[in-house]
PDB file of N, CA and C in Angstrom:
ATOM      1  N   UNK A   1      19.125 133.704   8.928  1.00  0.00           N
ATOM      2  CA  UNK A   1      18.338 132.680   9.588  1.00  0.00           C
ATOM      3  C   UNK A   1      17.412 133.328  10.611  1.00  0.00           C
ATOM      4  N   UNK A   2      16.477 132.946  10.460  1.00  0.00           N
ATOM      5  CA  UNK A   2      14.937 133.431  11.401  1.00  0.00           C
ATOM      6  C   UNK A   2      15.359 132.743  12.683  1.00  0.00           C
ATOM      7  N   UNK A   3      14.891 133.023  14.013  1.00  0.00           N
ATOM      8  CA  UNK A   3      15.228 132.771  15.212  1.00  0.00           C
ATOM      9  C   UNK A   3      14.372 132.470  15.652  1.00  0.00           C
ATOM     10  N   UNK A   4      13.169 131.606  16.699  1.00  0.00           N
ATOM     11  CA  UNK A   4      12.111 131.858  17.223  1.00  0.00           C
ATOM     12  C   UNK A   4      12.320 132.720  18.703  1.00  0.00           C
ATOM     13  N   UNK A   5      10.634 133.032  18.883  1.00  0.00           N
ATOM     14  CA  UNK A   5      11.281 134.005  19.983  1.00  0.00           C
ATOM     15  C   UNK A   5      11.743 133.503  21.637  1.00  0.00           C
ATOM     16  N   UNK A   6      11.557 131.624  21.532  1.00  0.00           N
ATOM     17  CA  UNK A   6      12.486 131.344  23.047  1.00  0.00           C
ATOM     18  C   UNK A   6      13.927 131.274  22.087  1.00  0.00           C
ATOM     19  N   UNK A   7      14.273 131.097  21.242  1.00  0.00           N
ATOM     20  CA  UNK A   7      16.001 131.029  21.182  1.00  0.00           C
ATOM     21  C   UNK A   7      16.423 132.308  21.543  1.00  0.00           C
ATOM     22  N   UNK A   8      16.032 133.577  21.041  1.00  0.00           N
ATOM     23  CA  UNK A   8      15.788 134.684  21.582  1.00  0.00           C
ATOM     24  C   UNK A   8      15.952 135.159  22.897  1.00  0.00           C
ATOM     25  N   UNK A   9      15.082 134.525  23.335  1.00  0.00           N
ATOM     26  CA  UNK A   9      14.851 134.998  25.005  1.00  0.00           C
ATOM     27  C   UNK A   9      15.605 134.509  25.515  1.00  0.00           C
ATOM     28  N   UNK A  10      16.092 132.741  25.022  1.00  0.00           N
ATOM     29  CA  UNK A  10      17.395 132.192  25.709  1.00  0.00           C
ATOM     30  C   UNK A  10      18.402 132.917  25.820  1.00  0.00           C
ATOM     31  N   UNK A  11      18.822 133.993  24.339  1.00  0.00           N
ATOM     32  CA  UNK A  11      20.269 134.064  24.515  1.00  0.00           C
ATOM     33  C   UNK A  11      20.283 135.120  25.254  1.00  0.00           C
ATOM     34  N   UNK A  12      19.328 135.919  25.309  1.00  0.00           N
ATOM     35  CA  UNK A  12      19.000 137.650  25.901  1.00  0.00           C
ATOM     36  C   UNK A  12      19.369 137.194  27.449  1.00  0.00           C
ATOM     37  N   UNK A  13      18.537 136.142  27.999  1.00  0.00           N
ATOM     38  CA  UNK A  13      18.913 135.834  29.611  1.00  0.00           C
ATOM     39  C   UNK A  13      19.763 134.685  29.774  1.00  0.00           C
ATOM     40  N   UNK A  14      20.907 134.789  29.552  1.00  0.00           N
ATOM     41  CA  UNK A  14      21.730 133.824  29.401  1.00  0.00           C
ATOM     42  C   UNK A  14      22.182 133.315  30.845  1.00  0.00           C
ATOM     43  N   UNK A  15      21.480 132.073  31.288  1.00  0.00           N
ATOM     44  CA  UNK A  15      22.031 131.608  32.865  1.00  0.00           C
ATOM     45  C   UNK A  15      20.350 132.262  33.797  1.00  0.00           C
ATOM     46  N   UNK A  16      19.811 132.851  33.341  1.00  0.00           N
ATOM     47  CA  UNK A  16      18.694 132.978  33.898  1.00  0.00           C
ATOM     48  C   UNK A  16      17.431 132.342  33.590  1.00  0.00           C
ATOM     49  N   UNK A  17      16.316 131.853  34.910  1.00  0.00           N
ATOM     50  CA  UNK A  17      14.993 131.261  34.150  1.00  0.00           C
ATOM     51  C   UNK A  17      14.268 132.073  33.626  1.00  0.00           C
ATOM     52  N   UNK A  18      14.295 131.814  32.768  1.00  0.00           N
ATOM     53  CA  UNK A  18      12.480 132.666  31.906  1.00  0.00           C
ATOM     54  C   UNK A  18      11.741 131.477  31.838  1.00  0.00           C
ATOM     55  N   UNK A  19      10.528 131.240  33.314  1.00  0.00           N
ATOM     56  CA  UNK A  19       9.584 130.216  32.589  1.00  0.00           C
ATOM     57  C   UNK A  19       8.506 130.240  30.884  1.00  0.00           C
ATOM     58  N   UNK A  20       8.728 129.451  30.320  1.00  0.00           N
ATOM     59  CA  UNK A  20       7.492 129.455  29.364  1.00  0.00           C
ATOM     60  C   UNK A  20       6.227 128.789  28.770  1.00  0.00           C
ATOM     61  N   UNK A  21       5.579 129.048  28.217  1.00  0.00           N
ATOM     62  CA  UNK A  21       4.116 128.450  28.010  1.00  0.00           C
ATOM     63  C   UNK A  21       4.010 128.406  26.379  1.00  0.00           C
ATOM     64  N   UNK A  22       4.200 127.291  25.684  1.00  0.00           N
ATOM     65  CA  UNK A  22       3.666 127.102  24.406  1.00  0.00           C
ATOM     66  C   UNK A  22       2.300 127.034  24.153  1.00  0.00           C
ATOM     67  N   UNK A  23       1.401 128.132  23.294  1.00  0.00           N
ATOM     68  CA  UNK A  23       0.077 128.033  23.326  1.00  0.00           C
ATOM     69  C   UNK A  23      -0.248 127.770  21.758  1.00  0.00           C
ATOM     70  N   UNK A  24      -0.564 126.476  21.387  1.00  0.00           N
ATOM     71  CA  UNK A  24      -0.240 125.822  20.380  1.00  0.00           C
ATOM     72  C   UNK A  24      -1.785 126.089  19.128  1.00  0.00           C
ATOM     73  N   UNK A  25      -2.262 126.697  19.780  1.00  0.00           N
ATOM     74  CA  UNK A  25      -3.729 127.546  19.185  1.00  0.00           C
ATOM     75  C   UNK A  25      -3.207 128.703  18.280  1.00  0.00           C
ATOM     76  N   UNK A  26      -2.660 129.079  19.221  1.00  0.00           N
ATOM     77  CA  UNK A  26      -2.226 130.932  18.452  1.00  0.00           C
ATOM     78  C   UNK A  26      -0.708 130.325  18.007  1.00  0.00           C
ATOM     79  N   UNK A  27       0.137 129.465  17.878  1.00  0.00           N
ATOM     80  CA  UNK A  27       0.988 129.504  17.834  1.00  0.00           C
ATOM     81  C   UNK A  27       2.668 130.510  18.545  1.00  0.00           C
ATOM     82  N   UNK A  28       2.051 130.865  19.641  1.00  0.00           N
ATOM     83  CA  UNK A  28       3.273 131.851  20.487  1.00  0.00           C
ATOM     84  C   UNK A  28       3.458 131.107  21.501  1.00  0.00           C
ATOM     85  N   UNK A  29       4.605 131.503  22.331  1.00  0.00           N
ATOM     86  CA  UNK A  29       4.913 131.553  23.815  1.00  0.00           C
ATOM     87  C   UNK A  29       4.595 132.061  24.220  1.00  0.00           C
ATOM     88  N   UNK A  30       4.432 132.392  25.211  1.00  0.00           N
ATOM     89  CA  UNK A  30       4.112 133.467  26.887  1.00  0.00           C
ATOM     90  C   UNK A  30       5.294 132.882  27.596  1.00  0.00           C
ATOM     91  N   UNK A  31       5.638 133.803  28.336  1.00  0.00           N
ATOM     92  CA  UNK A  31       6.521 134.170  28.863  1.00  0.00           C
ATOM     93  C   UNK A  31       6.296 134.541  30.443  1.00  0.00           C
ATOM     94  N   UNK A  32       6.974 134.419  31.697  1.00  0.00           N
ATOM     95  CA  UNK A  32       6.490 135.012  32.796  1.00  0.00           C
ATOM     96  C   UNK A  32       6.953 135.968  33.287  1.00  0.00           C
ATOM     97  N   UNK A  33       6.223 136.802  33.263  1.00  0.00           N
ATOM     98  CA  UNK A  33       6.831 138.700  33.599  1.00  0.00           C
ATOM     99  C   UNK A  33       7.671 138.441  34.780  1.00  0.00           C
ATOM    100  N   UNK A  34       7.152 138.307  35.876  1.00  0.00           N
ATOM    101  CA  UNK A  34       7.603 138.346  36.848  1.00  0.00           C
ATOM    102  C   UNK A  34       9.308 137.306  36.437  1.00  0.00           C
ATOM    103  N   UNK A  35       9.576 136.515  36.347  1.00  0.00           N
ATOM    104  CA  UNK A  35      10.735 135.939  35.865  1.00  0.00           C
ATOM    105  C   UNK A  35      11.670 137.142  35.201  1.00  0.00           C
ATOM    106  N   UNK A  36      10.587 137.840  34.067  1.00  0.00           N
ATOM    107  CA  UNK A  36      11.823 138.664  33.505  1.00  0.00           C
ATOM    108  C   UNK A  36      12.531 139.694  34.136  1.00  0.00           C
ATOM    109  N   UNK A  37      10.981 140.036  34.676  1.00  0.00           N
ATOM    110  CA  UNK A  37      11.618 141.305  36.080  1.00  0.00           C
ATOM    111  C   UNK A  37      12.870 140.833  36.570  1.00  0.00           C
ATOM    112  N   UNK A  38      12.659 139.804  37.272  1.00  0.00           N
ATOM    113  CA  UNK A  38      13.883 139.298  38.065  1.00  0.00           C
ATOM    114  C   UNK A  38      15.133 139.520  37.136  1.00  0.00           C
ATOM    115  N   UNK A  39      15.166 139.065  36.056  1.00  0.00           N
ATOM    116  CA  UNK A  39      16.138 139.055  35.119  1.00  0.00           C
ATOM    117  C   UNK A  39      16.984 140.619  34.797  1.00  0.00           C
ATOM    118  N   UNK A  40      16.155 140.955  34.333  1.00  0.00           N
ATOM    119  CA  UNK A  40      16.564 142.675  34.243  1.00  0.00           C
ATOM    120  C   UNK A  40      17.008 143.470  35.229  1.00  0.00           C
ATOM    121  N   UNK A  41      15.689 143.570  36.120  1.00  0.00           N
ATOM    122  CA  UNK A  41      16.097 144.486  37.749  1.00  0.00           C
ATOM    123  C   UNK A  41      16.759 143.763  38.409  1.00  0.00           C
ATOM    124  N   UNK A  42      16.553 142.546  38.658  1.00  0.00           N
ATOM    125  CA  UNK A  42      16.977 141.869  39.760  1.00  0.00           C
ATOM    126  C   UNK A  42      16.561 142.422  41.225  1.00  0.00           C
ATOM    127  N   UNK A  43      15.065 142.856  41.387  1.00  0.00           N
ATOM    128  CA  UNK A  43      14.887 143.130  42.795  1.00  0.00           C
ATOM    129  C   UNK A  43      14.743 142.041  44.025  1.00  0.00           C
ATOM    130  N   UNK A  44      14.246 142.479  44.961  1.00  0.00           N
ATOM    131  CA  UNK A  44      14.557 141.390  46.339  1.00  0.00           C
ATOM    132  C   UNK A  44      13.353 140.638  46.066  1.00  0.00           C
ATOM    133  N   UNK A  45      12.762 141.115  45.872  1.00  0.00           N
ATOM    134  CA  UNK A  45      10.824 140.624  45.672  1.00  0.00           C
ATOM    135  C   UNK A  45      10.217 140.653  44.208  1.00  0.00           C
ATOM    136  N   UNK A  46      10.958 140.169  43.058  1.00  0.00           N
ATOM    137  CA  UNK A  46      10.231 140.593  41.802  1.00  0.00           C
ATOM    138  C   UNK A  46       8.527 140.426  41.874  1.00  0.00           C
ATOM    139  N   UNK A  47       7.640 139.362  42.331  1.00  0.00           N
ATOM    140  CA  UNK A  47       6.142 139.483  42.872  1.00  0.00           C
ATOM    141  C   UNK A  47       6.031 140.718  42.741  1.00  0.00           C
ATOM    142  N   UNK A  48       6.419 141.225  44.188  1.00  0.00           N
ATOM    143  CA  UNK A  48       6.246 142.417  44.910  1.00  0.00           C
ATOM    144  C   UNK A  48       6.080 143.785  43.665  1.00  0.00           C
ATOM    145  N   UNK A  49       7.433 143.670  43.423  1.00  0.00           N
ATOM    146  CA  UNK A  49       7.929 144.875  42.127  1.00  0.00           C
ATOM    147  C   UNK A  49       7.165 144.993  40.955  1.00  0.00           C
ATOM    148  N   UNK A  50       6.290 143.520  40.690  1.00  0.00           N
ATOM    149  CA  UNK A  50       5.632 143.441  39.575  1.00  0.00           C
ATOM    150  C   UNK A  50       4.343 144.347  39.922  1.00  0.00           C
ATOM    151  N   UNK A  51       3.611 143.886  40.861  1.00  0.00           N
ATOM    152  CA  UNK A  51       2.156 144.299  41.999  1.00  0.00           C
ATOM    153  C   UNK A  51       2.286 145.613  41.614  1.00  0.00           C
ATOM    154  N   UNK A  52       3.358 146.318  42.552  1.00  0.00           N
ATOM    155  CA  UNK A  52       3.868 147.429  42.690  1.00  0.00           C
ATOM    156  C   UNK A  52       3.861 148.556  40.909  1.00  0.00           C
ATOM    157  N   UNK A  53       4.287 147.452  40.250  1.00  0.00           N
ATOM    158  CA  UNK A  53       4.307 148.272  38.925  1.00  0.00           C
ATOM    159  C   UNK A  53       2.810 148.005  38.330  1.00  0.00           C
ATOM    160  N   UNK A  54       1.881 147.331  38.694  1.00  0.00           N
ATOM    161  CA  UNK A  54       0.679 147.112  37.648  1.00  0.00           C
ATOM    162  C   UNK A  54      -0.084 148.378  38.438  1.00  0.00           C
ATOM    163  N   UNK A  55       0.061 148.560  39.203  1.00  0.00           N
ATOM    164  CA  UNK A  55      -1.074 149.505  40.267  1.00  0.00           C
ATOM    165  C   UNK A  55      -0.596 150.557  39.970  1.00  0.00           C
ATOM    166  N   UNK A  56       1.016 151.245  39.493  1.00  0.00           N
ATOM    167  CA  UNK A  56       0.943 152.291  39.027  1.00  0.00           C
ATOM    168  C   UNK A  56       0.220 152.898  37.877  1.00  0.00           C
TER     169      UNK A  56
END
């Protein structure tokens, strides 16, 4: 069975938000980085950490 990719993302962050955006043109989600950051790293400031990582 094929999965789409929020059932996916649901089960990957299980208890965590991943906001999302259905873009019904292209047919995908978007997803919000900064959310996932949080998810993964879990830093004090994901914003911050994100900023911090695009400028590198």
């Amino acid at each position: 069975m094929k999965q789409d990719k929020l059932e996916t993302i649901t089960k990957l962050f299980e208890g965590k938000e991943i906001r999302s955006v259905w873009n019904n043109k292209e047919k995908e989600y978007y997803f919000s980085v900064v959310d996932v950051i949080n998810a993964l790293a879990n830093p004090k400031d994901a914003r911050k950490y994100w900023s911090v990582l695009k400028t590198r």
